[in-house]
C-alpha atoms as a PDB file:
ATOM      1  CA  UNK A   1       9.303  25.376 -17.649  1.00  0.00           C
ATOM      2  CA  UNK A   2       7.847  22.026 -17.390  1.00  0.00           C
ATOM      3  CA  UNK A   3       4.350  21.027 -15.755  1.00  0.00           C
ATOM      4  CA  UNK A   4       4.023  17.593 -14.575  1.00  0.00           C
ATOM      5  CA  UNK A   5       1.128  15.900 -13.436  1.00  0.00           C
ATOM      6  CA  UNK A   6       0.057  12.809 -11.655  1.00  0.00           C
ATOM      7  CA  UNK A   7      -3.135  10.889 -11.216  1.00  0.00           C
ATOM      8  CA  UNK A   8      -1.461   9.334  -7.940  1.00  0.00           C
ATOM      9  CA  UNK A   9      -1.374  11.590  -4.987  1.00  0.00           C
ATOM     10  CA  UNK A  10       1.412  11.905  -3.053  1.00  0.00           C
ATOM     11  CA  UNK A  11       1.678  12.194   0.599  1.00  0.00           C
ATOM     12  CA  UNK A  12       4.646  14.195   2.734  1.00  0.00           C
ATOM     13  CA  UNK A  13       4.861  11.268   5.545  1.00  0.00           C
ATOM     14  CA  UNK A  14       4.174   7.476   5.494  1.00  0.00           C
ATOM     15  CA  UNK A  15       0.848   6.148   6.334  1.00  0.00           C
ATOM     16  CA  UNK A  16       0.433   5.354   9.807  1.00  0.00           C
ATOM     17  CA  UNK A  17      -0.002   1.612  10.278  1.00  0.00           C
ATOM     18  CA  UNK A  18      -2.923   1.094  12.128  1.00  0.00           C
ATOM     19  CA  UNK A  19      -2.981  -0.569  15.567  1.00  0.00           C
ATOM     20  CA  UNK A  20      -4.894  -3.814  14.487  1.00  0.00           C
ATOM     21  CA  UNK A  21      -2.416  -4.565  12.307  1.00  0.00           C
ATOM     22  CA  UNK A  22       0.626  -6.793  14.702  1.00  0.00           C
ATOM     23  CA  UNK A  23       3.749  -7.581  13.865  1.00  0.00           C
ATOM     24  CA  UNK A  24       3.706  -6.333   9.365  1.00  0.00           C
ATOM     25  CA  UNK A  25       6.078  -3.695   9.595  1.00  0.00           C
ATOM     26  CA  UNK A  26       8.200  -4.583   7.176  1.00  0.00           C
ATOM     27  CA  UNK A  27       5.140  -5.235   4.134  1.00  0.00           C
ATOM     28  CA  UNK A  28       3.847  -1.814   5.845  1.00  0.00           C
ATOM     29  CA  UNK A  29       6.954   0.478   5.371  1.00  0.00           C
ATOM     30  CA  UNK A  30       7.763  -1.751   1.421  1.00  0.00           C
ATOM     31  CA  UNK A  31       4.146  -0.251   0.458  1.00  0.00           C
ATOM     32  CA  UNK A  32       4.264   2.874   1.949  1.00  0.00           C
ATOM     33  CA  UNK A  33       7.619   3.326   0.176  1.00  0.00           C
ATOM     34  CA  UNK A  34       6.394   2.346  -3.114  1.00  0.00           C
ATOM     35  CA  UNK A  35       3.395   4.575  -2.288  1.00  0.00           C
ATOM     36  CA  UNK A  36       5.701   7.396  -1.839  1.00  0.00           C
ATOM     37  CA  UNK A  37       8.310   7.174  -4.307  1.00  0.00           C
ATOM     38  CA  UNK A  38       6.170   9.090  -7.108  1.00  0.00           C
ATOM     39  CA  UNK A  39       6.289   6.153 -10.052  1.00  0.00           C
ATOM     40  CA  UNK A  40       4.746   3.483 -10.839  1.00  0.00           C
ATOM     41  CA  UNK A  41       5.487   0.745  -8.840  1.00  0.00           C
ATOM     42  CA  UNK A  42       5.002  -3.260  -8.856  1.00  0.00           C
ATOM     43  CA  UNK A  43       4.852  -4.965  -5.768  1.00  0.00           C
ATOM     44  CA  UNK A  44       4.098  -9.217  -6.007  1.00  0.00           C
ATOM     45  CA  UNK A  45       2.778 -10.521  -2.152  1.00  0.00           C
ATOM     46  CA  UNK A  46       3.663 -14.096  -1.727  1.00  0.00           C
ATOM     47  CA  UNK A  47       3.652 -16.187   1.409  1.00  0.00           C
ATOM     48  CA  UNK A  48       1.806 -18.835   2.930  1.00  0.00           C
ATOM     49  CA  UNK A  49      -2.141 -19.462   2.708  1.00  0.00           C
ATOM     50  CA  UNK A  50      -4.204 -17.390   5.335  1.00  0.00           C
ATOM     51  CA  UNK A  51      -0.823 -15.062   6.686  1.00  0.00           C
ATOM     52  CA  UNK A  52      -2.701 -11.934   6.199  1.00  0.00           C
ATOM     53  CA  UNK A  53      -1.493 -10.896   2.719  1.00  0.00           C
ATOM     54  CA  UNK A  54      -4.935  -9.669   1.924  1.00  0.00           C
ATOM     55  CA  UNK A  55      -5.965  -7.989   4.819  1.00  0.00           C
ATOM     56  CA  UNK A  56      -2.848  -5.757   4.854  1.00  0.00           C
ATOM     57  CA  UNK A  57      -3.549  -4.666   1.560  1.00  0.00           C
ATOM     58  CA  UNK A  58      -6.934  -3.975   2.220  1.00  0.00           C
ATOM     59  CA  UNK A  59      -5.440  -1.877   5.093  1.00  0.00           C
ATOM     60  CA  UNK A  60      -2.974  -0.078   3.317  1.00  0.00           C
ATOM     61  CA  UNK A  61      -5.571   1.262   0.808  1.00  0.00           C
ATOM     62  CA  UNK A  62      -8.314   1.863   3.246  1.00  0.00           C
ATOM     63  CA  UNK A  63      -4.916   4.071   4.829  1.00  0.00           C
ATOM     64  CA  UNK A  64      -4.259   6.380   1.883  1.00  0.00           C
ATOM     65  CA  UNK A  65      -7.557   6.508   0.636  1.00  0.00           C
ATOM     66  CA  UNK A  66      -6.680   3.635  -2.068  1.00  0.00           C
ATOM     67  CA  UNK A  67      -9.620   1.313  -3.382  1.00  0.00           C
ATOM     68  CA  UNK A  68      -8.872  -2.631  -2.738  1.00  0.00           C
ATOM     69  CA  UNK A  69     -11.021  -5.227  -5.099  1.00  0.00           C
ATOM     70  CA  UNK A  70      -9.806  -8.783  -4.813  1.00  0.00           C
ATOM     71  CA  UNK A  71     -11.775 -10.930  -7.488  1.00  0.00           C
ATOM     72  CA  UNK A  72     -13.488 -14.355  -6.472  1.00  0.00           C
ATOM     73  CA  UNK A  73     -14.127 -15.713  -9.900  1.00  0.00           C
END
């Protein structure tokens, strides 16, 4: 038999996207599926200055109990 372990936990059910957060449900559901799939995943956020990139991430781990650190400098 064997024992696997991971340092990521995994959840049964997506994270619920929280209210404040309009109109992102398809960035939501692409994390929460690369949250979920149980491998290491690689996800690159590109759009348009000030869309919100950020603060969905920030939402996302604040969700799962994730840590978000976005450097300044």
């Amino acid at each position: 038999m064997t024992t696997t372990t991971s340092t990521i936990p995994i959840t049964a059910a997506a994270p619920a996207k929280p209210t404040d957060i309009v109109d992102r449900e398809k960035p939501w559901d692409e994390l929460a599926a690369a949250w979920m799939s149980g491998k290491p995943e690689l996800l690159i956020g590109l759009g348009r200055r000030r869309a919100g990139k950020s603060f969905v991430l920030a939402r996302f781990a604040k969700a799962v109990g994730g840590v978000y650190y976005q450097a300044t400098k």
